[in-house]
C-alpha atoms as a PDB file:
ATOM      1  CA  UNK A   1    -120.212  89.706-138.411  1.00  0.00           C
ATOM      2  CA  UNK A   2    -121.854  86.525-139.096  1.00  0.00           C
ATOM      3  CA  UNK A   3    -120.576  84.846-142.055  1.00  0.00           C
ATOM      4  CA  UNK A   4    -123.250  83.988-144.890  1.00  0.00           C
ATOM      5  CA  UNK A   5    -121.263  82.618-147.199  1.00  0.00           C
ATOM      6  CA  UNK A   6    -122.457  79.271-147.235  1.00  0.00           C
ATOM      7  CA  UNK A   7    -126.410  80.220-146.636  1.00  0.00           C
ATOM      8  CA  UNK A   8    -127.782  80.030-149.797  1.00  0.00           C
ATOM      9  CA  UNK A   9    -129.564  83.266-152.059  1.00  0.00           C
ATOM     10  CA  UNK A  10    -133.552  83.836-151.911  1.00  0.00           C
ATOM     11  CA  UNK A  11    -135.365  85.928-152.637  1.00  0.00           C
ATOM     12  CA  UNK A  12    -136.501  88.044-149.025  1.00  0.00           C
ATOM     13  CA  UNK A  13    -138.536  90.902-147.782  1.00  0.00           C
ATOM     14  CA  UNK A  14    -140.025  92.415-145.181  1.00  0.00           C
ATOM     15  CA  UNK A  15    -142.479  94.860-143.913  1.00  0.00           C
ATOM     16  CA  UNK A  16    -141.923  97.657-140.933  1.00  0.00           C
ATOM     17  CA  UNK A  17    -143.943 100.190-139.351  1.00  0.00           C
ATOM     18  CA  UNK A  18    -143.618 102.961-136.950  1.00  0.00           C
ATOM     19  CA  UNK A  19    -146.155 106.518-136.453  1.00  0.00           C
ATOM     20  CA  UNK A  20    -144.885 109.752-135.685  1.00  0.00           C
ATOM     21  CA  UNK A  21    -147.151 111.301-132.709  1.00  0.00           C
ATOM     22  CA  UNK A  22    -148.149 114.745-133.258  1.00  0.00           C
ATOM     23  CA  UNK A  23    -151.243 117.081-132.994  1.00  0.00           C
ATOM     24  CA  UNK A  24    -154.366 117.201-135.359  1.00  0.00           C
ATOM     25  CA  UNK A  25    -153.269 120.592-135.732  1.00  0.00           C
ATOM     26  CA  UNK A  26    -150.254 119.298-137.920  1.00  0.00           C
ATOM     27  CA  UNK A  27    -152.020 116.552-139.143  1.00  0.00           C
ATOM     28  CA  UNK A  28    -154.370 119.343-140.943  1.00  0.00           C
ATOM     29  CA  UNK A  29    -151.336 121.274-142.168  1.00  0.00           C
ATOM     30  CA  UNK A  30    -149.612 117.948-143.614  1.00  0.00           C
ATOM     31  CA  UNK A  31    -152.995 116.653-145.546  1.00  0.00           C
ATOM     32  CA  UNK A  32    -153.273 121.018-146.792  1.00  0.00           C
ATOM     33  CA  UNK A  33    -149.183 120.598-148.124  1.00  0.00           C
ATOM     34  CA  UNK A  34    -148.925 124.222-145.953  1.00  0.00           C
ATOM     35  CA  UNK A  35    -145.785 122.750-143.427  1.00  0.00           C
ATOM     36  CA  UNK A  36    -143.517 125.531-143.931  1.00  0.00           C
ATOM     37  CA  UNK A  37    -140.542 123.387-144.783  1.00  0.00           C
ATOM     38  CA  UNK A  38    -142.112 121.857-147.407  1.00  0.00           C
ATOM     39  CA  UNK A  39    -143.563 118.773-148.633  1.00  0.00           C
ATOM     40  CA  UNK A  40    -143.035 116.297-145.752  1.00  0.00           C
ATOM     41  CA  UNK A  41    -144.324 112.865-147.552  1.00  0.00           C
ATOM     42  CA  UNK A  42    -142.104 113.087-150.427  1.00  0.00           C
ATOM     43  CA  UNK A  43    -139.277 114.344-148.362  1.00  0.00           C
ATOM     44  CA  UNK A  44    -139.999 111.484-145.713  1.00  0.00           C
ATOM     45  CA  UNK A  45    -140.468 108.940-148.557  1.00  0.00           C
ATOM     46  CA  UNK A  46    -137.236 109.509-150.044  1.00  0.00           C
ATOM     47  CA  UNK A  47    -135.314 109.740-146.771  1.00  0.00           C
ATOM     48  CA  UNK A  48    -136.893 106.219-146.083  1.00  0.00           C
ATOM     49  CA  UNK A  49    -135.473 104.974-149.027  1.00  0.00           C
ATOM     50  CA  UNK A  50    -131.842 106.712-149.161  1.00  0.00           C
ATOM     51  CA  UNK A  51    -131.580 104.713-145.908  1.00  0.00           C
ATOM     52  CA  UNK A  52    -132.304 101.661-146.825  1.00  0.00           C
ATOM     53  CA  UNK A  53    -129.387 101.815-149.107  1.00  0.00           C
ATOM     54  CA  UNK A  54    -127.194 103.390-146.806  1.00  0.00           C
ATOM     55  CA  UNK A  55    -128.004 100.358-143.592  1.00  0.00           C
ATOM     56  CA  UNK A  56    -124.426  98.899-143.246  1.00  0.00           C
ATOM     57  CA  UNK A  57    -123.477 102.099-142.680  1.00  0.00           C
ATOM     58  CA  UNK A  58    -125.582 102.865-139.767  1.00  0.00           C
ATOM     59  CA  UNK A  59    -125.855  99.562-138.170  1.00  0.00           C
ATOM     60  CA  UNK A  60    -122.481  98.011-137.112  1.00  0.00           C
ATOM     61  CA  UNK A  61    -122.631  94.150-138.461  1.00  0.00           C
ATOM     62  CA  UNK A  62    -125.627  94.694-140.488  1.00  0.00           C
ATOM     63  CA  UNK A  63    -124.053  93.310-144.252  1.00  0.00           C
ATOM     64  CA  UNK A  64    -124.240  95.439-147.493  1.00  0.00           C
ATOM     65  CA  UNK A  65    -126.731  93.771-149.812  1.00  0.00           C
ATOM     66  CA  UNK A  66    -128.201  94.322-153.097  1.00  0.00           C
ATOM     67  CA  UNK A  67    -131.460  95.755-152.379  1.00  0.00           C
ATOM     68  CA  UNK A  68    -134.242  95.042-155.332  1.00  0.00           C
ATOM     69  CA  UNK A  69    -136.562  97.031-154.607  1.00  0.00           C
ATOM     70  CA  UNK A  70    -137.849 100.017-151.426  1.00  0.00           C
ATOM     71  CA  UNK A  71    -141.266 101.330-150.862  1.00  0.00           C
ATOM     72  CA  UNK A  72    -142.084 103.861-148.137  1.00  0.00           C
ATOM     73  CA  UNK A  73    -145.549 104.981-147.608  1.00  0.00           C
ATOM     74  CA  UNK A  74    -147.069 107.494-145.382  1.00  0.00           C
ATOM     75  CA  UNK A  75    -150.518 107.743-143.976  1.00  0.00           C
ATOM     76  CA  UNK A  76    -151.811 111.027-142.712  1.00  0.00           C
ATOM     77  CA  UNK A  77    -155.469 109.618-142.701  1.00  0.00           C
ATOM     78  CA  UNK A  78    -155.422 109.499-138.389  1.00  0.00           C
ATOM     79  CA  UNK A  79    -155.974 112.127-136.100  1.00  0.00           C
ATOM     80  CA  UNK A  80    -153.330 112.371-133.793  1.00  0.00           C
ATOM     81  CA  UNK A  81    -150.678 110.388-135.753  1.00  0.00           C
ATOM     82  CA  UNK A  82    -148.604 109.933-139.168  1.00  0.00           C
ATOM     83  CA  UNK A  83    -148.367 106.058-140.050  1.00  0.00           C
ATOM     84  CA  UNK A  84    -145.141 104.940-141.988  1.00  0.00           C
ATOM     85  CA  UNK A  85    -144.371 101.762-143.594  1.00  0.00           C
ATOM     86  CA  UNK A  86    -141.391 100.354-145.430  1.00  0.00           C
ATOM     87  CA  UNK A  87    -141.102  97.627-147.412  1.00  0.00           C
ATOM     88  CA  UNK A  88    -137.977  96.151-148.905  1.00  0.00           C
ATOM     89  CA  UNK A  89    -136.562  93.372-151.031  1.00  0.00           C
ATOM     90  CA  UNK A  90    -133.944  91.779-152.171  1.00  0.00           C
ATOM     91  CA  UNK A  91    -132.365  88.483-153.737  1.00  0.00           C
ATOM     92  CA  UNK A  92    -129.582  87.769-151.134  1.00  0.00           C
ATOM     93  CA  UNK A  93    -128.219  85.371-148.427  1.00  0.00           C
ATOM     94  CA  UNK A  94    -129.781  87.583-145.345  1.00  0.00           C
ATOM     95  CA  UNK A  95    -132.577  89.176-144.869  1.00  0.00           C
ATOM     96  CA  UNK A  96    -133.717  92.697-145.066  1.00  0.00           C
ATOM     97  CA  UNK A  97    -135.331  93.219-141.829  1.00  0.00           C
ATOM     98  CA  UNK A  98    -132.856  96.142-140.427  1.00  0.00           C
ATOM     99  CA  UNK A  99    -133.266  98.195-143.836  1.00  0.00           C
ATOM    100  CA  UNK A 100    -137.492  98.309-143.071  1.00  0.00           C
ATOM    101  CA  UNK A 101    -136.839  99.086-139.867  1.00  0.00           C
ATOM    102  CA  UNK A 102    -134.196 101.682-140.936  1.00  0.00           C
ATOM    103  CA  UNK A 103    -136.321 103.047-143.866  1.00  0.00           C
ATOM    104  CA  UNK A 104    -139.152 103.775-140.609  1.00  0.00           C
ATOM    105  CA  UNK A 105    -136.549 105.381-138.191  1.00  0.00           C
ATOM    106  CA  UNK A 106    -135.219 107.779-140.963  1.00  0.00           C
ATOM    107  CA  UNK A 107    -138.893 108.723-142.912  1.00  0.00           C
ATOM    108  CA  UNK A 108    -140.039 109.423-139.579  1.00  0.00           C
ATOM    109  CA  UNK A 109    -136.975 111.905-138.051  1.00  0.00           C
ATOM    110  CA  UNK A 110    -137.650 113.528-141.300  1.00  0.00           C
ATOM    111  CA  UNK A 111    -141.555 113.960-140.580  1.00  0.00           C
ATOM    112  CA  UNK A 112    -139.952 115.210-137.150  1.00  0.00           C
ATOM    113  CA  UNK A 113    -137.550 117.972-138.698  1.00  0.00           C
ATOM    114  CA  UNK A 114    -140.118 119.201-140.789  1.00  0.00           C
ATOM    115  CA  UNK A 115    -142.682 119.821-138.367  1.00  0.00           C
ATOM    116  CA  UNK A 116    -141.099 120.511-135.383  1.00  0.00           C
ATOM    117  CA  UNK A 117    -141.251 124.206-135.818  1.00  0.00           C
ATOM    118  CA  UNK A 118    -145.324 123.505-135.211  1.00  0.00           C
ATOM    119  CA  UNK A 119    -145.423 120.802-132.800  1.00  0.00           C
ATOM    120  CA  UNK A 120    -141.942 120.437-130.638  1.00  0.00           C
ATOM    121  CA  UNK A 121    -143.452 117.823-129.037  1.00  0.00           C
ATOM    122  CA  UNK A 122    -143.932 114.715-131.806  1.00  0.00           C
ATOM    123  CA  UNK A 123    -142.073 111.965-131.511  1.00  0.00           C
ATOM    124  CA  UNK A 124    -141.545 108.442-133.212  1.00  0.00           C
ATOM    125  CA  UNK A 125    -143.257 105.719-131.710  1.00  0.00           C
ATOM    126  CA  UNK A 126    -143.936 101.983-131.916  1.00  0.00           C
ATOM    127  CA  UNK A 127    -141.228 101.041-134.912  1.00  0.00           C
ATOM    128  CA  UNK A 128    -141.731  97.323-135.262  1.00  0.00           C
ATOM    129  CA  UNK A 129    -141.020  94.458-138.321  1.00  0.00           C
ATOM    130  CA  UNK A 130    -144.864  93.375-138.923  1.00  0.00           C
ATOM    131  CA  UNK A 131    -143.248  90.750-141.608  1.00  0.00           C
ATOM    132  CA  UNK A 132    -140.410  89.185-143.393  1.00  0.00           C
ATOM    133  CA  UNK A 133    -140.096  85.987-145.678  1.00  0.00           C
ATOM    134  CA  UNK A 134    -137.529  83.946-147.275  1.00  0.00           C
ATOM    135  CA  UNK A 135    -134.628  82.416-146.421  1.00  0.00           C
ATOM    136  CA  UNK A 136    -133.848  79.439-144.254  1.00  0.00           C
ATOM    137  CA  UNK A 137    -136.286  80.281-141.460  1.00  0.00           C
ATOM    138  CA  UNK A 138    -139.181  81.442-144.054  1.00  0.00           C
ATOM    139  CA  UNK A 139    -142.029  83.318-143.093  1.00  0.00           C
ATOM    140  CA  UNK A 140    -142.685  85.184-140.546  1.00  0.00           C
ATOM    141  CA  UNK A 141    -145.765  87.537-139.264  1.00  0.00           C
ATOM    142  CA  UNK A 142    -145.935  89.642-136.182  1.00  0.00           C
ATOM    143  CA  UNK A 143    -148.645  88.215-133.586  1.00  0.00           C
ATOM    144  CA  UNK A 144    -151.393  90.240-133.169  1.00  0.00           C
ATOM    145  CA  UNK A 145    -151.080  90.744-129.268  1.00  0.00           C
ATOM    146  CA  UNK A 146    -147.433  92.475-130.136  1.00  0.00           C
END
């Protein structure tokens, strides 16, 4: 684990997204609230965030940090595909990159569990950081051609 003992505290966050590939079919049933399980966006939003919290836990090195605040949003606004982004902060000596990306992975397995009674097939797709700032190496914004 790399020690950040001596790094000092700022205040950090960053952005992820990620899309869970499914049919229009599902789409429909999602924006209707009819997905037999339930209701997948608030289920999905607060997996997203009980993972943020739970990070070190998942990811071996990854160091337990006092996260400030979580945000997970889902879009259902696209045909074909469910958009999810995470945002998290925090006033600590690393960043908060791997809890975004984290808060994607789980919001969207949940979008998977929920639906995959209707479309087998969907998937998780295209989880990326699109930004992050603070700390020593400040800002920092995905290129567009990435």
């Amino acid at each position: 684990m790399v020690d950040v003992g001596q790094k000092e505290i700022s205040v950090r966050e960053a952005t992820a997204s990620g899309r869970v590939e499914t049919t229009a079919d599902v789409l429909a049933a999602l924006r209707a609230g009819t997905i037999p399980k339930g209701d997948v966006v608030a289920a999905a939003r607060l997996a997203g965030i009980m993972a943020v919290k739970r990070t070190p836990d998942l990811i071996p090195l990854c160091h337990p940090i006092g996260i400030s605040g979580a945000d997970v949003e889902l879009d259902l606004t696209a045909d074909s595909h469910v958009v999810i982004q995470a945002s998290v902060r925090t006033a600590d000596r690393t960043g908060v990159e791997m809890e975004a990306l984290t808060a994607v992975a789980a919001a969207g397995l949940t979008v998977i569990d929920m639906v995959k009674g209707t479309d087998p097939a969907a998937s998780i797709e295209g989880i990326k950081v699109l930004t992050k700032t603070g700390g020593k190496t400040g800002d920092w914004v995905r290129p567009s051609d990435r």
